[in-house]
Protein backbone atom coordinates (compact mmCIF):
# COMPACT_ATOMS: atom_id res chain seq x y z
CA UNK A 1 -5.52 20.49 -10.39
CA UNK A 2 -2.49 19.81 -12.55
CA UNK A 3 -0.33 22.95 -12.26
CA UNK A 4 1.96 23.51 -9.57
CA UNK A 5 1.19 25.62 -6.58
CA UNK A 6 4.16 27.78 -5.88
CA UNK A 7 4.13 29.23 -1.86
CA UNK A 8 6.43 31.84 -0.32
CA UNK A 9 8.16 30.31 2.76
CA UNK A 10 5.96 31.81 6.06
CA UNK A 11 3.73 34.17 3.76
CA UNK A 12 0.06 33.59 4.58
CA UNK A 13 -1.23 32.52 2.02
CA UNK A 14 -5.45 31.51 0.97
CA UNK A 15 -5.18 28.97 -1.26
CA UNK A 16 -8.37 27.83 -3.22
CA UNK A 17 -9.02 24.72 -5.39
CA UNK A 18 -11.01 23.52 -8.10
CA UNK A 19 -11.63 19.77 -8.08
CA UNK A 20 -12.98 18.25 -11.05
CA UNK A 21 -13.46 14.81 -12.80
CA UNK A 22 -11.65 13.02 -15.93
CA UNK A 23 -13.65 14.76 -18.02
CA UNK A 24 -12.81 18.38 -16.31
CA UNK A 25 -17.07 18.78 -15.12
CA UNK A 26 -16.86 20.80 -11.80
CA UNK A 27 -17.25 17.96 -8.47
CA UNK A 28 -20.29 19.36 -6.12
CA UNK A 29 -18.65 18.99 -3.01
CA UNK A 30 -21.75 19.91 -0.89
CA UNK A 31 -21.56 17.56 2.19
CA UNK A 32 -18.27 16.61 1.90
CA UNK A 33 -15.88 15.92 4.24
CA UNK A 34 -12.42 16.97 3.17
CA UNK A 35 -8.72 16.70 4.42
CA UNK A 36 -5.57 18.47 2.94
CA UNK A 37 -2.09 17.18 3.84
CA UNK A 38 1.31 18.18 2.54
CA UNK A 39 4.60 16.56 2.89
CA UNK A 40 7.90 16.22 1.02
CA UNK A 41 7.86 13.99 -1.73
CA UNK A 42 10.32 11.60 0.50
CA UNK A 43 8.83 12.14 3.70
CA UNK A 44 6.18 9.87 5.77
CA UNK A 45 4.61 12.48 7.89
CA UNK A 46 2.99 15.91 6.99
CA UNK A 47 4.97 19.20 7.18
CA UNK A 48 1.45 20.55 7.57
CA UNK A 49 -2.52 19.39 7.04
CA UNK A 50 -5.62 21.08 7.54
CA UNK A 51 -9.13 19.18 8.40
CA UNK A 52 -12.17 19.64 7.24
CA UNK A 53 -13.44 22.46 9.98
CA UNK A 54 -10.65 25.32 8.10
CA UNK A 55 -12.21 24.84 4.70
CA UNK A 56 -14.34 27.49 3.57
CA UNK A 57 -17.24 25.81 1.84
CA UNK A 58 -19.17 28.48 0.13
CA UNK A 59 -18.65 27.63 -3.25
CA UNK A 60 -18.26 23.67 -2.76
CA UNK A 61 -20.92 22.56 -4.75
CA UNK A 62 -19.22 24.03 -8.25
CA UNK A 63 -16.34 22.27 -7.16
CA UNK A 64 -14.40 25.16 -5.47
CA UNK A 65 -13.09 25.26 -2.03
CA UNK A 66 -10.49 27.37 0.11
CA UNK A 67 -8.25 27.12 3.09
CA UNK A 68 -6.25 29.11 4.70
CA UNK A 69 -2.41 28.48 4.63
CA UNK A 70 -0.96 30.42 7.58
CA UNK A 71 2.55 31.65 7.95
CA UNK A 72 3.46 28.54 10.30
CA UNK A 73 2.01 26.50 7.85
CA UNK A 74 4.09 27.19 4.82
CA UNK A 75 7.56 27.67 6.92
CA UNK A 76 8.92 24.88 5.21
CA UNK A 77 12.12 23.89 3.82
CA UNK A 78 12.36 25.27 0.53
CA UNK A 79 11.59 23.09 -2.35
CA UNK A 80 9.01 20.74 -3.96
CA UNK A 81 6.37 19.09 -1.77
CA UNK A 82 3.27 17.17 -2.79
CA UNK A 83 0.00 17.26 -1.38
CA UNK A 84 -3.04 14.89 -1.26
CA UNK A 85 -6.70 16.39 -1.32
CA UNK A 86 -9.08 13.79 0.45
CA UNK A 87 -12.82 14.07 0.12
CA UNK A 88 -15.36 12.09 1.76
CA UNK A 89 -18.49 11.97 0.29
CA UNK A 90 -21.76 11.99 1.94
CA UNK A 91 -23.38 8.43 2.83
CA UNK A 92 -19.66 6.70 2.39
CA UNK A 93 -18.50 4.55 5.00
CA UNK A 94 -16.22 6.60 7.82
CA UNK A 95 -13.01 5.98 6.91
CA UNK A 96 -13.24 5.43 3.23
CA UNK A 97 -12.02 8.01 0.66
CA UNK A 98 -14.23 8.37 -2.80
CA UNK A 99 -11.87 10.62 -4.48
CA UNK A 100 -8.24 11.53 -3.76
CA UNK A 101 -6.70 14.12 -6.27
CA UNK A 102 -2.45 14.68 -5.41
CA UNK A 103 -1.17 18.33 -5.86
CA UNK A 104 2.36 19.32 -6.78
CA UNK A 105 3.39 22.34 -4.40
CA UNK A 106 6.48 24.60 -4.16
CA UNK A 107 7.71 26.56 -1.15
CA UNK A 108 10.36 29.19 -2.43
CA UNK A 109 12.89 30.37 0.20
CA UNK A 110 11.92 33.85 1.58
CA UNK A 111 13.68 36.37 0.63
CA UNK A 112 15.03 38.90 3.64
CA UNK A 113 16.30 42.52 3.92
């Protein structure tokens, strides 16, 4: 997950990942509880985050997982944000993330008629 995810400014938008490990091996995600949160690179709080119940999980154990970004979502300030990808795995204690894997996003401004 090294490139950077470029996002129209409130466009919709499914976004899908592909988490691997150093050795880029697809992660089987089956039974994994995940978290997604975005926020500016100087910020403290989110601009947005999504929990684990708006992932779509049908492909999670090659590693691949969705979720859908919706227009409110990416109505951001234009510009660079970062976002962390948290994943739980099964049989860890609550509270206590396994693997953490930081994305580099981009909201564009919209562009109006």
């Amino acid at each position: 997950m090294a490139e950077i995810i470029t996002l129209k400014q409130g466009e919709a938008k499914l976004l899908t990942l592909t988490v691997t490990d150093e050795n880029g091996a697809a992660v089987n995600l089956s039974g994994c509880t995940l978290f997604l949160g975005v926020k500016s690179p100087k910020g403290e709080d989110y601009a947005f985050s999504k929990d684990h119940s708006a992932f779509d999980l049908d492909h999670a154990d090659q590693g691949i997982i969705s979720v859908f970004l919706g227009d409110t979502d990416t109505n951001q300030t234009p510009g660079p944000y970062v976002g962390e990808l948290k994943v739980i795995f099964p049989g860890a204690a609550p509270n206590t993330v396994e693997k953490s894997s930081d994305l580099a996003l981009t909201i564009e401004r919209a562009v109006t008629a």
